[in-house]
C-alpha atoms as a PDB file:
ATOM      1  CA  UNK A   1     -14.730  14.131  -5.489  1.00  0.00           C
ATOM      2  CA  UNK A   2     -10.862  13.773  -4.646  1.00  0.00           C
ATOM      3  CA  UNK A   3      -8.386  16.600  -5.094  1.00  0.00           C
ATOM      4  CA  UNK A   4      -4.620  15.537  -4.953  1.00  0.00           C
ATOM      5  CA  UNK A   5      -2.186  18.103  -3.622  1.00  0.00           C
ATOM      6  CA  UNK A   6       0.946  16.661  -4.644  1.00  0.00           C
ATOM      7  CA  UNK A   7       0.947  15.873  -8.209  1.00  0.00           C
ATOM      8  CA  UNK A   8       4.383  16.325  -9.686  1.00  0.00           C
ATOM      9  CA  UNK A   9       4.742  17.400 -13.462  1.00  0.00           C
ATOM     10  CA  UNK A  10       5.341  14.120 -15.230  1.00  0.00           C
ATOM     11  CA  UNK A  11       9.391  13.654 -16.601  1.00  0.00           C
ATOM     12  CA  UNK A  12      11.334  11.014 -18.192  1.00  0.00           C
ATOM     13  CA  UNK A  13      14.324  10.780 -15.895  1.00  0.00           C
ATOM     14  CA  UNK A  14      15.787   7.527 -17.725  1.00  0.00           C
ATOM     15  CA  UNK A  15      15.936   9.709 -21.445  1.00  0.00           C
ATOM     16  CA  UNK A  16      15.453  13.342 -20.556  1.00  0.00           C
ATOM     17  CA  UNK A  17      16.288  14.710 -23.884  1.00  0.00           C
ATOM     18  CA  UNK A  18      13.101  13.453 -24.979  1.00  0.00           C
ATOM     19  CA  UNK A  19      10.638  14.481 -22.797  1.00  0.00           C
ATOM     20  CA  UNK A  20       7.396  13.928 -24.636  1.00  0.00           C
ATOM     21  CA  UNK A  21       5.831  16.425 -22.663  1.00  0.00           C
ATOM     22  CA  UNK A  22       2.456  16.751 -24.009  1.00  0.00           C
ATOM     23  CA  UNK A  23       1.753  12.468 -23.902  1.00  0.00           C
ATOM     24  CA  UNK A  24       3.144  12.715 -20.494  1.00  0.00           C
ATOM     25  CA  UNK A  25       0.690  14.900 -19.264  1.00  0.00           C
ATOM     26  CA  UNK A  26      -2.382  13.385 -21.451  1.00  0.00           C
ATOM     27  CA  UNK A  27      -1.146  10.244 -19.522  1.00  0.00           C
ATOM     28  CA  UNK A  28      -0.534  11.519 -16.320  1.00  0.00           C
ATOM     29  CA  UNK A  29      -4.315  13.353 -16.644  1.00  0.00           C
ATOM     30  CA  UNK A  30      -5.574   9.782 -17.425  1.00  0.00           C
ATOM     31  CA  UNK A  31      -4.239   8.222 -14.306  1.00  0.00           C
ATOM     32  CA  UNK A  32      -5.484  10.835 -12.185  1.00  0.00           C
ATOM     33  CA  UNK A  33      -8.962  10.315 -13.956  1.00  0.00           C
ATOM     34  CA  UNK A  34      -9.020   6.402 -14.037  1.00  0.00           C
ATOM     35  CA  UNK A  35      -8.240   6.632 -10.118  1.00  0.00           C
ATOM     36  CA  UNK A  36     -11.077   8.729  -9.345  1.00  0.00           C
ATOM     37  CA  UNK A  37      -8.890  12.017  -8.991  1.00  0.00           C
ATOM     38  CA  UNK A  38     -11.427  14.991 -10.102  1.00  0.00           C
ATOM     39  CA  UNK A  39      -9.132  18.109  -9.091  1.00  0.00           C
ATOM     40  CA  UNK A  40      -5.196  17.657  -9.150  1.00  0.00           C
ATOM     41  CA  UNK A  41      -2.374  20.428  -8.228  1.00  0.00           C
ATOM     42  CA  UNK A  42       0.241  19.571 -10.693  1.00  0.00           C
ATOM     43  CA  UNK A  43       3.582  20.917  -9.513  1.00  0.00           C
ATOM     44  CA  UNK A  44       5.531  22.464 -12.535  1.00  0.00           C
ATOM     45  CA  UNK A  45       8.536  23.953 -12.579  1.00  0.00           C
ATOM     46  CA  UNK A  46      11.687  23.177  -9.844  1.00  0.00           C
ATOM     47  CA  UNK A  47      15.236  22.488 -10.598  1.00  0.00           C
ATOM     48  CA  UNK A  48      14.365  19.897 -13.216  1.00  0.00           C
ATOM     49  CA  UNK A  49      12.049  19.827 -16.468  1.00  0.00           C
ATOM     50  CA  UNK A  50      10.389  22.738 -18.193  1.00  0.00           C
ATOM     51  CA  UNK A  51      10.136  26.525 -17.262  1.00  0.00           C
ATOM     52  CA  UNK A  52       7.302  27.916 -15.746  1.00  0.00           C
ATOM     53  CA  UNK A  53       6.158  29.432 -18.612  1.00  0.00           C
ATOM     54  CA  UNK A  54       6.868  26.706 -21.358  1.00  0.00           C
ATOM     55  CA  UNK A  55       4.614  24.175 -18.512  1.00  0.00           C
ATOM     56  CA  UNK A  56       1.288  26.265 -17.935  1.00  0.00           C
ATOM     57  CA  UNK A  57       0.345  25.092 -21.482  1.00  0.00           C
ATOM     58  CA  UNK A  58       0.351  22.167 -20.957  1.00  0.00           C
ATOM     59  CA  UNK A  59      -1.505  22.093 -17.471  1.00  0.00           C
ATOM     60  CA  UNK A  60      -4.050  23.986 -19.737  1.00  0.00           C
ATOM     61  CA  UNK A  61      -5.104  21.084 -21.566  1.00  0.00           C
ATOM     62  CA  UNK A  62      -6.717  19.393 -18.977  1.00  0.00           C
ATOM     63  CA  UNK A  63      -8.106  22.953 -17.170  1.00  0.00           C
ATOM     64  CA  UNK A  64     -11.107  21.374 -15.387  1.00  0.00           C
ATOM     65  CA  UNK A  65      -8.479  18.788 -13.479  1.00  0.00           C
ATOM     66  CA  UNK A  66      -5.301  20.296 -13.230  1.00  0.00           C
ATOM     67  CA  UNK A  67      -4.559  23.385 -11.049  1.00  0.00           C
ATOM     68  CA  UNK A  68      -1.062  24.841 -11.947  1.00  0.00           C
ATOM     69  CA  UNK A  69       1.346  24.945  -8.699  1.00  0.00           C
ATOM     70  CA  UNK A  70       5.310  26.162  -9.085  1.00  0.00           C
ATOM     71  CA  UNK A  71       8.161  24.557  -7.489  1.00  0.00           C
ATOM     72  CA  UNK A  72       9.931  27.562  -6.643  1.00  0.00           C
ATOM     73  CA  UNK A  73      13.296  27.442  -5.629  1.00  0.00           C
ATOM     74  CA  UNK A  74      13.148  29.994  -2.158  1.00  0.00           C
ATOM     75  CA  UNK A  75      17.251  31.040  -3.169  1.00  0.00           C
ATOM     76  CA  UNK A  76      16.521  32.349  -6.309  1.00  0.00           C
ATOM     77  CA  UNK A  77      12.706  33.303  -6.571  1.00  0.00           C
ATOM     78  CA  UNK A  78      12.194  36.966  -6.210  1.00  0.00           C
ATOM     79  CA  UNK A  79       8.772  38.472  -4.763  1.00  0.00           C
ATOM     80  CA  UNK A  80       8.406  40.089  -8.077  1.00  0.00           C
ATOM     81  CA  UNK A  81       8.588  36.866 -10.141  1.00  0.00           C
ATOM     82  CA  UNK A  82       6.227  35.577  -7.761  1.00  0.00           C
ATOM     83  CA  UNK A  83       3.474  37.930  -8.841  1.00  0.00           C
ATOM     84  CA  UNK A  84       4.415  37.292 -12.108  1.00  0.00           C
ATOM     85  CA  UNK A  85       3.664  33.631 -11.779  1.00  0.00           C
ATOM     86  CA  UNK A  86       0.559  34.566 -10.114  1.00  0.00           C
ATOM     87  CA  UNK A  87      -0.675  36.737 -13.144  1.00  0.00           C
ATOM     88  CA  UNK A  88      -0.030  33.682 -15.652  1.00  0.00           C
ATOM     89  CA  UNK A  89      -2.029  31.688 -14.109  1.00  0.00           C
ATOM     90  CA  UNK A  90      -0.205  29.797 -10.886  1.00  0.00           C
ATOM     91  CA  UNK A  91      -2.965  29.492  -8.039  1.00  0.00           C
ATOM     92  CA  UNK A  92       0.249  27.752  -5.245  1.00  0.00           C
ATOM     93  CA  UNK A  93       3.156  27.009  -4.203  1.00  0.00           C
ATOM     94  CA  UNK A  94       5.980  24.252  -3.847  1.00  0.00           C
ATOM     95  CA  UNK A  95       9.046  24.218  -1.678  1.00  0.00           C
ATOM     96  CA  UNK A  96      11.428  21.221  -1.206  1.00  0.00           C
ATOM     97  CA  UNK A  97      15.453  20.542  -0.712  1.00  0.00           C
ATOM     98  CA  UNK A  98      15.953  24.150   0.608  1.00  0.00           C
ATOM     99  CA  UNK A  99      19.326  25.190   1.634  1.00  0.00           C
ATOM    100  CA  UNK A 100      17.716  27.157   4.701  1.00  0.00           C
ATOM    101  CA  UNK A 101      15.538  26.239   7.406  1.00  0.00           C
ATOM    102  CA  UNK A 102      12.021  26.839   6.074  1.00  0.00           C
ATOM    103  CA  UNK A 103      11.409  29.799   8.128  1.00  0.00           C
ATOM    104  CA  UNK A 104      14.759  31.510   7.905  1.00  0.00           C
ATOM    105  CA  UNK A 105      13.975  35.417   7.912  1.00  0.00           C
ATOM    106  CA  UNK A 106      15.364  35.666   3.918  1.00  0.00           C
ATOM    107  CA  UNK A 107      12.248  33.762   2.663  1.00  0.00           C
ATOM    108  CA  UNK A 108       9.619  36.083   4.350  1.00  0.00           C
ATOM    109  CA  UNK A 109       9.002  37.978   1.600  1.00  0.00           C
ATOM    110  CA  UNK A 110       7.663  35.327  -0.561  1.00  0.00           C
ATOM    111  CA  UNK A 111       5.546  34.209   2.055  1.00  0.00           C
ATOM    112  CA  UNK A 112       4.216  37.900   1.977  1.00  0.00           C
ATOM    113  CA  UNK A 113       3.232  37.864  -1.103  1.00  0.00           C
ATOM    114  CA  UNK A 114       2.232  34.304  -1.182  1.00  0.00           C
ATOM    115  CA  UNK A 115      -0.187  35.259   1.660  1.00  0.00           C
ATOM    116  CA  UNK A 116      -1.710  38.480  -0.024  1.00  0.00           C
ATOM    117  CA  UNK A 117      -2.126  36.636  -3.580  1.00  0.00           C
ATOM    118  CA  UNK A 118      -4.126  33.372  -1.452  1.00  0.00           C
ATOM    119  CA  UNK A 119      -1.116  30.940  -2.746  1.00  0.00           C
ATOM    120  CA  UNK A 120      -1.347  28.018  -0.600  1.00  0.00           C
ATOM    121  CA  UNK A 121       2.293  26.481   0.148  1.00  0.00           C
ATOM    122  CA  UNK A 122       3.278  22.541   0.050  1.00  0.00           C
ATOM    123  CA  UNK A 123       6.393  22.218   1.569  1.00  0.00           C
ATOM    124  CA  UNK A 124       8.543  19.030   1.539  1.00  0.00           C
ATOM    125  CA  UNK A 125       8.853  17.851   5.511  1.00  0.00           C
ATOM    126  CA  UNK A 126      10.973  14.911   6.149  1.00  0.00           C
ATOM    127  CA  UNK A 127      14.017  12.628   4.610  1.00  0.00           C
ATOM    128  CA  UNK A 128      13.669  13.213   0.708  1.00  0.00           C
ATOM    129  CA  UNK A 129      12.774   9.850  -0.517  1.00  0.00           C
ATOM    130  CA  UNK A 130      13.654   8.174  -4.079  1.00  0.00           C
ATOM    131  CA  UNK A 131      16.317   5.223  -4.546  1.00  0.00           C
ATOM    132  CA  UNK A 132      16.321   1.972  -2.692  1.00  0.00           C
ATOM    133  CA  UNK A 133      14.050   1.959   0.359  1.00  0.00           C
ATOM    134  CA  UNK A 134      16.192  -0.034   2.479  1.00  0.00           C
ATOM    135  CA  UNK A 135      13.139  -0.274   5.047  1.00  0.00           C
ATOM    136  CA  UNK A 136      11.694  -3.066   2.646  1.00  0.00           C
ATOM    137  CA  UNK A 137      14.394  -3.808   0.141  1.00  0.00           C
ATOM    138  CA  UNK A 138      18.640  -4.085  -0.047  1.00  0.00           C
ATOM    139  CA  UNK A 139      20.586  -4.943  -3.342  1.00  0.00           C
ATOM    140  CA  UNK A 140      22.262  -7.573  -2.049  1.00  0.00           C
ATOM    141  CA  UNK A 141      18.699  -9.538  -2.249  1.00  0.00           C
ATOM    142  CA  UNK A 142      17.023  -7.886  -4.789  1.00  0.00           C
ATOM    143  CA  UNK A 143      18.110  -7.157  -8.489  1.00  0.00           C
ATOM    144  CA  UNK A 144      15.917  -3.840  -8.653  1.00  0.00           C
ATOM    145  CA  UNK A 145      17.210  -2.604  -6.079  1.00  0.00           C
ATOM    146  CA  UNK A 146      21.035  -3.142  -7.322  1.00  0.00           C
ATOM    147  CA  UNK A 147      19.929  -1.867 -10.710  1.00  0.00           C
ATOM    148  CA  UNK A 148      18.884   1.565  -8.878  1.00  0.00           C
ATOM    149  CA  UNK A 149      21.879   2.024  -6.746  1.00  0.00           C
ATOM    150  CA  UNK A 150      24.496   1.109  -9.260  1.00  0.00           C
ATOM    151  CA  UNK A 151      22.326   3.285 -11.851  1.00  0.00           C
ATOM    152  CA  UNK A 152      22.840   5.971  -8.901  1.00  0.00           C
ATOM    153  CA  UNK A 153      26.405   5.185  -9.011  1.00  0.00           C
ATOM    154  CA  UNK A 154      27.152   6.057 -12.687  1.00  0.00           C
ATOM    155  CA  UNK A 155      24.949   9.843 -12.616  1.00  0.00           C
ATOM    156  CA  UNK A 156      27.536  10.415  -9.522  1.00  0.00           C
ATOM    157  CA  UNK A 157      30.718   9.538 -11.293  1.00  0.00           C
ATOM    158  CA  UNK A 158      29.343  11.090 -14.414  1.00  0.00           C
ATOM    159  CA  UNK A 159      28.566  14.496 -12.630  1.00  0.00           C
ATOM    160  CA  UNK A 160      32.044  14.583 -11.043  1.00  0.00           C
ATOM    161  CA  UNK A 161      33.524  14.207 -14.309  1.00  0.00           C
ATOM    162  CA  UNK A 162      31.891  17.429 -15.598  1.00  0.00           C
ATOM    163  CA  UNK A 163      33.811  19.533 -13.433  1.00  0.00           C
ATOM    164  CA  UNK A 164      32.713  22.040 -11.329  1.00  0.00           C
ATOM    165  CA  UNK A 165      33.652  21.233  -8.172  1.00  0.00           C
ATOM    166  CA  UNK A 166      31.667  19.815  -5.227  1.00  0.00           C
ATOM    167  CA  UNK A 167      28.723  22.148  -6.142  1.00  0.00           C
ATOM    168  CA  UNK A 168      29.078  21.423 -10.052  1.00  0.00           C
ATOM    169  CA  UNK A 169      28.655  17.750  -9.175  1.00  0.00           C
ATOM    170  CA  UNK A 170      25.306  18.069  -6.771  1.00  0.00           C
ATOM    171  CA  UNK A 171      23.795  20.816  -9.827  1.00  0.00           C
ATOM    172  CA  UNK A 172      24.272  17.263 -12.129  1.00  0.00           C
ATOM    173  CA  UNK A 173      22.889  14.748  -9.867  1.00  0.00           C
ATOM    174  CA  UNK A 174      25.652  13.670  -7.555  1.00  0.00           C
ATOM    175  CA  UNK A 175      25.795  14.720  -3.682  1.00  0.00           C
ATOM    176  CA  UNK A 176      23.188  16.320  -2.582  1.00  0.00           C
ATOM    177  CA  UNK A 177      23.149  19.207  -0.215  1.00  0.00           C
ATOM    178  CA  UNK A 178      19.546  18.279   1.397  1.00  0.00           C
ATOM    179  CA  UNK A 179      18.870  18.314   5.015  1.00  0.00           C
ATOM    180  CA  UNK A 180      15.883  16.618   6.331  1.00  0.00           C
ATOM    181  CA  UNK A 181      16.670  19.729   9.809  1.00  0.00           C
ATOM    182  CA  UNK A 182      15.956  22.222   7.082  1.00  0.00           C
ATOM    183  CA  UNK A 183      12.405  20.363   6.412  1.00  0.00           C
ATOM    184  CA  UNK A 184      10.650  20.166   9.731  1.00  0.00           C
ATOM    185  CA  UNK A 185       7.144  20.874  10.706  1.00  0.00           C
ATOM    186  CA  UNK A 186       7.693  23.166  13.420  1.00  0.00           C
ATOM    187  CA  UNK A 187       9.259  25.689  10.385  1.00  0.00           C
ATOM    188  CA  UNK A 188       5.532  26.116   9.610  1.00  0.00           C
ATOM    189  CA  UNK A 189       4.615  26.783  13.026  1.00  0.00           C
ATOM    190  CA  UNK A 190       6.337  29.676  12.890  1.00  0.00           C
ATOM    191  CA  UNK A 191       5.359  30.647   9.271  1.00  0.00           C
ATOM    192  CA  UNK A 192       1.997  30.235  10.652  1.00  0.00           C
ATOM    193  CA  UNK A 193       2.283  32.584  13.573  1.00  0.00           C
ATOM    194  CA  UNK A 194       3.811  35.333  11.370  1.00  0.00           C
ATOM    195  CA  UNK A 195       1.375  34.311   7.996  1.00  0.00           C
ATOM    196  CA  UNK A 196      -1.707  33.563   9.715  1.00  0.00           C
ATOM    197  CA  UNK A 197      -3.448  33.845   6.397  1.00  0.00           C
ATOM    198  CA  UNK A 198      -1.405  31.409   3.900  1.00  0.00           C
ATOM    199  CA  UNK A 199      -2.387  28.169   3.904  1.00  0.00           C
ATOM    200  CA  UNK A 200       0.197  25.782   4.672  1.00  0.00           C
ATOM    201  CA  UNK A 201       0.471  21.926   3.531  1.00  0.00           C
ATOM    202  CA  UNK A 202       2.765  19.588   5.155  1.00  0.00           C
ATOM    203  CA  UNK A 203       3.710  16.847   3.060  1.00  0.00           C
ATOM    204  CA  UNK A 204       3.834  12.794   4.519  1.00  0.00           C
ATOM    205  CA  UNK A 205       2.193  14.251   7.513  1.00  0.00           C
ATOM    206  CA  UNK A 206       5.575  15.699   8.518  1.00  0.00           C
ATOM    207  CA  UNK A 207       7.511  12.885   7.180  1.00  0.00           C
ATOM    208  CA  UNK A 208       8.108   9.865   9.543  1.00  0.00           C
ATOM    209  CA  UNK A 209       9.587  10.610  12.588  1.00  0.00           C
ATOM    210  CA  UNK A 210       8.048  13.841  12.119  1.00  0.00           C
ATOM    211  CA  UNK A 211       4.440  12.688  13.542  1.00  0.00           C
ATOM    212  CA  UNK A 212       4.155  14.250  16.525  1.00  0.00           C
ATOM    213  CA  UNK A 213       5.607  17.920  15.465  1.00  0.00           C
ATOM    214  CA  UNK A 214       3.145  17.653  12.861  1.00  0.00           C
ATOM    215  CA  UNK A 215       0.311  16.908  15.050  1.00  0.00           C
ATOM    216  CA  UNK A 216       1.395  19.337  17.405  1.00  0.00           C
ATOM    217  CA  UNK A 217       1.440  22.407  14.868  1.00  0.00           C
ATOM    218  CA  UNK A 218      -1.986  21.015  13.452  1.00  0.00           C
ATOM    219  CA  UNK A 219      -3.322  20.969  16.185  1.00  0.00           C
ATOM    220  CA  UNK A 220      -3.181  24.948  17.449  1.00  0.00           C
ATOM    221  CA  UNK A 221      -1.952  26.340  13.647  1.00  0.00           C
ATOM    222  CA  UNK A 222      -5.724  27.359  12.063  1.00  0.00           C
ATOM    223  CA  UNK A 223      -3.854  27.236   8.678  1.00  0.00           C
ATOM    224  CA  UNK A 224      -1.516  24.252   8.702  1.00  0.00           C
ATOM    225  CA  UNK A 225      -2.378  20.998   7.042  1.00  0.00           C
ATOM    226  CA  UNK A 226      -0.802  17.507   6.133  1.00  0.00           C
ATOM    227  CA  UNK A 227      -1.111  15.598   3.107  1.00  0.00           C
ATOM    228  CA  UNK A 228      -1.406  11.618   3.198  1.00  0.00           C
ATOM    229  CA  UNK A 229       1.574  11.513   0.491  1.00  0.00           C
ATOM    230  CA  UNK A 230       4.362   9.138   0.946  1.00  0.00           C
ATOM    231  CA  UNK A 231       3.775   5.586   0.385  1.00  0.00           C
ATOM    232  CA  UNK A 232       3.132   2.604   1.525  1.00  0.00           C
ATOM    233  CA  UNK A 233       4.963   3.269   5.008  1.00  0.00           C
ATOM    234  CA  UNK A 234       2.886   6.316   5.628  1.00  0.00           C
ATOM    235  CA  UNK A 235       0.075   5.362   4.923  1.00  0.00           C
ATOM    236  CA  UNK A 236      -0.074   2.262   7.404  1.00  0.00           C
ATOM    237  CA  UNK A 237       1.165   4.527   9.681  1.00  0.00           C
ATOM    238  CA  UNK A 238      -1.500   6.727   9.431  1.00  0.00           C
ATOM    239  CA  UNK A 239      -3.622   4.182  10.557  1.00  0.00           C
ATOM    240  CA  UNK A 240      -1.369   2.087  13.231  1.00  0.00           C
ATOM    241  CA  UNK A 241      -0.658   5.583  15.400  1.00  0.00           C
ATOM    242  CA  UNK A 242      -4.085   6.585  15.159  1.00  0.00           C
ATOM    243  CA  UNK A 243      -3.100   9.747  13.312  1.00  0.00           C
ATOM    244  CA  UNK A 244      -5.719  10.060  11.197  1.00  0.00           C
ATOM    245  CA  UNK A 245      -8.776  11.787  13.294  1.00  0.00           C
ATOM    246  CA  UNK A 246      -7.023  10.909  16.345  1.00  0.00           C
ATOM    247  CA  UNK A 247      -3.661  12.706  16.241  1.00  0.00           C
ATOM    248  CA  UNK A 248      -4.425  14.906  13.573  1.00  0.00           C
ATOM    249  CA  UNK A 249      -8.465  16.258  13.149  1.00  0.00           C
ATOM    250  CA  UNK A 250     -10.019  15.542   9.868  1.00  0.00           C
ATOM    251  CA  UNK A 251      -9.672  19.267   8.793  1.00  0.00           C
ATOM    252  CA  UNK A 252      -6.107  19.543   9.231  1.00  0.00           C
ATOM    253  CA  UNK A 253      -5.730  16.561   6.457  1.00  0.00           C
ATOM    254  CA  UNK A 254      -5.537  16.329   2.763  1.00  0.00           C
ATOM    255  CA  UNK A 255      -4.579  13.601   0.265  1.00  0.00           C
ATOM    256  CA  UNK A 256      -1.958  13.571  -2.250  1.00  0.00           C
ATOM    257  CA  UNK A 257      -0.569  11.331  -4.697  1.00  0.00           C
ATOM    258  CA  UNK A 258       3.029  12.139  -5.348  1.00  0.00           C
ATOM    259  CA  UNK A 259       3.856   8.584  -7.337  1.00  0.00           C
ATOM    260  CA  UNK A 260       4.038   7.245 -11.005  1.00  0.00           C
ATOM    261  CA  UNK A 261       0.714   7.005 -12.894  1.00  0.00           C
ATOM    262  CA  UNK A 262       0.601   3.411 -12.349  1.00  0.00           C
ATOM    263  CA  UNK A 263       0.756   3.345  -8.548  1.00  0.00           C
ATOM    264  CA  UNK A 264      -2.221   6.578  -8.195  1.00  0.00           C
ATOM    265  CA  UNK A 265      -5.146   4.112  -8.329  1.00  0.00           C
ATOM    266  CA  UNK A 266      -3.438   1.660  -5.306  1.00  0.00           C
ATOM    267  CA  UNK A 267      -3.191   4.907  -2.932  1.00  0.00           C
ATOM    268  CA  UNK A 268      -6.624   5.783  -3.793  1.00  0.00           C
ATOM    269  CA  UNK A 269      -7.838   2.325  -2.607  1.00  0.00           C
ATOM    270  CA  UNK A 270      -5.390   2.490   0.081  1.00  0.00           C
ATOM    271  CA  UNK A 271      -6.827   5.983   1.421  1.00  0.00           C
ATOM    272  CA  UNK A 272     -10.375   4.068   1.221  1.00  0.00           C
ATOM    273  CA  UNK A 273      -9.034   1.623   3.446  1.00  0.00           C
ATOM    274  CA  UNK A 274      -7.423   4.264   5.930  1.00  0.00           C
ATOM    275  CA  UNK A 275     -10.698   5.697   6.187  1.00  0.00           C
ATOM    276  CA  UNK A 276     -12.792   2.416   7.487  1.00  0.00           C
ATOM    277  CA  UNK A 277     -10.088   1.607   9.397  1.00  0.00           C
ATOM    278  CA  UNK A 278      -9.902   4.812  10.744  1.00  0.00           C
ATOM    279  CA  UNK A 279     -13.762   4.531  11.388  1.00  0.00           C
ATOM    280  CA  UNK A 280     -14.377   7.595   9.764  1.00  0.00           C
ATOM    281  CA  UNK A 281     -18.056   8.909   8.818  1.00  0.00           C
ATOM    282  CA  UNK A 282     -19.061  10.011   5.559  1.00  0.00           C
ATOM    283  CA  UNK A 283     -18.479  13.991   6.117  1.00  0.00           C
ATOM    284  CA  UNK A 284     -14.943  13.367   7.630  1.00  0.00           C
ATOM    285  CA  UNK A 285     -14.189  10.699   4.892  1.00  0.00           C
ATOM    286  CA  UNK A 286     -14.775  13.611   2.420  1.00  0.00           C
ATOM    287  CA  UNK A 287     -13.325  16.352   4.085  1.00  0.00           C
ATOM    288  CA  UNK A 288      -9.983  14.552   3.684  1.00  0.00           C
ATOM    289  CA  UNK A 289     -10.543  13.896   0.553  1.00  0.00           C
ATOM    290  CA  UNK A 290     -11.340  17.319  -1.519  1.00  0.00           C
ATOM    291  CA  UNK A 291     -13.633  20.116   1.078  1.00  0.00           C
ATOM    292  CA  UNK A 292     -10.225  20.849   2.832  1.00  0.00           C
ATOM    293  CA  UNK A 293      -8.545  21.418   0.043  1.00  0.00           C
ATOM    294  CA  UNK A 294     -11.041  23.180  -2.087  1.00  0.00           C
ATOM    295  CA  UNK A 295     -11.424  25.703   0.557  1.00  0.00           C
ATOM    296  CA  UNK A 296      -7.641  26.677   0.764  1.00  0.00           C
ATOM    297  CA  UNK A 297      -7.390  26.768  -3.022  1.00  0.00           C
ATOM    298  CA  UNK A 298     -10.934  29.108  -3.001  1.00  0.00           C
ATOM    299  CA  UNK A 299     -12.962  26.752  -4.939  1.00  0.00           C
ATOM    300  CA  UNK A 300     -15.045  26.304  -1.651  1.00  0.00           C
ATOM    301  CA  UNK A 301     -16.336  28.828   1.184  1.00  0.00           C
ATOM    302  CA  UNK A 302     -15.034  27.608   4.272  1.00  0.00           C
ATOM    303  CA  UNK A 303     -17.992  27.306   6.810  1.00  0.00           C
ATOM    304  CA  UNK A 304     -18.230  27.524  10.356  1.00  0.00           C
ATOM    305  CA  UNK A 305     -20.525  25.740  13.275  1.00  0.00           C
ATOM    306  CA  UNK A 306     -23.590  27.914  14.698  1.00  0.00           C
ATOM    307  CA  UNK A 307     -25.653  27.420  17.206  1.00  0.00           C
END
């Protein structure tokens, strides 16, 4: 069994007016399925693509895979709407790209309610990824990679033609007010210390250059986790620093996909190999890859050592 954390609502970002919603999430179930994937948290909802309620249909056609997760925005969700969420049918949370630290006082509330309702939280840690990854890549060399950043290019000079000001322009794509300080894993430290009871998820293991924080909050925060999310970079990271079971114990780590439908079946084989390489057994293999998550989401007791 494998249960992904970090499965994003599928979109068409190159034709957005037609969405094909329901093929994108036969598809997208399909993946998930071909790559092993048996439980999945799909993340509806955020600042782009369909409402709350117009997505939980559609996570509804494949109930026995997907569990529904909202990308809330912190600024504008209200403790109220939260509940309300909860009562359709949303069993956690998503947080990314906030324009406060993560544990700024004005979001306690939601992590409240979060906690009393059992709504884990996966929060964003790190530089937000997407574009050119200039760690393998530059468009001077490559045409994809000038394709992407001219493409980026246009959306900017098209969203400062629509007016609006600086603030009009990041709404529509163009500069972004994202800080990778706002996205840390010591926030969750202290969510942890004043939510003892919400189960938090780290995403990318805390993001890179963000390893040790996150192994230091794992490693006295009962309720903080990491995800194995990220790519390529992460994940032979994950075995180089001896983060996996080394850094970071077995039960503080999940797995998530976070990727198109054709790259979910490479990071399932690449997990595999993290896990011989990481000369895991059996029990920790599979801990990692659905009991940890299972139990935060309450589709598995947590149990505990006797004598």
């Amino acid at each position: 069994m494998l249960w992904d954390v970090h499965c994003h609502f599928p979109r068409n970002w190159e034709d957005p007016d037609n969405p094909e919603y329901e093929k994108a999430v036969d598809e997208r179930a399909d993946a998930l399925r071909a790559a092993g994937v048996t439980r999945a948290s799909l993340l509806c909802g955020g600042r782009f693509g369909m409402t709350f309620d117009d997505a939980l249909p559609h996570a509804r056609r494949h109930e026995d895979l997907f569990l529904p997760s909202a990308h809330i925005d912190p600024e504008e969700m209200t403790p109220q709407e939260l509940r309300r969420l909860h009562d359709l049918g949303y069993r956690g949370i998503k947080m990314s790209s906030v324009r406060r630290p993560y544990d700024d006082y004005k979001y306690f509330p939601l992590y409240q309610v979060a906690e009393e309702l059992h709504m884990p939280i996966l929060f964003h840690l790190g530089v937000l990824g997407g574009g050119v990854d200039y760690q393998i890549t530059h468009p001077r060399r490559d045409p994809e990679a000038a394709k992407s950043i001219l493409r980026q290019r246009e959306m900017a000079a098209e969203a400062a033609k629509g007016g609006g000001g600086t603030r009009g322009a990041m709404r529509r794509g163009g500069m972004r007010d994202i800080s990778a300080m706002r996205m840390r894993p010591f926030h969750l430290d202290t969510i942890a210390n004043n939510f003892p009871n919400l189960p938090l998820i780290g995403a990318h293991m805390g993001g890179t250059g963000n390893y040790d924080e996150a192994a230091s909050v794992a490693r006295w925060r009962h309720n903080v986790y990491f995800d194995l999310s990220g790519g390529d970079t992460i994940e032979r990271h994950a075995v180089e620093r001896r983060l996996v079971g080394y850094e970071i114990g077995v039960e503080k780590l999940t797995w998530g996909s976070d990727c198109g439908n054709d790259e979910i079946g490479f990071h399932v084989e690449h997990l595999e190999q993290i896990f011989k390489d990481s000369d895991l057994s059996k029990d920790e293999s599979a801990r990692i890859r659905y009991w940890n998550a299972a139990e935060m989401f309450g589709e598995a007791e947590p149990t505990f050592a006797t004598e």
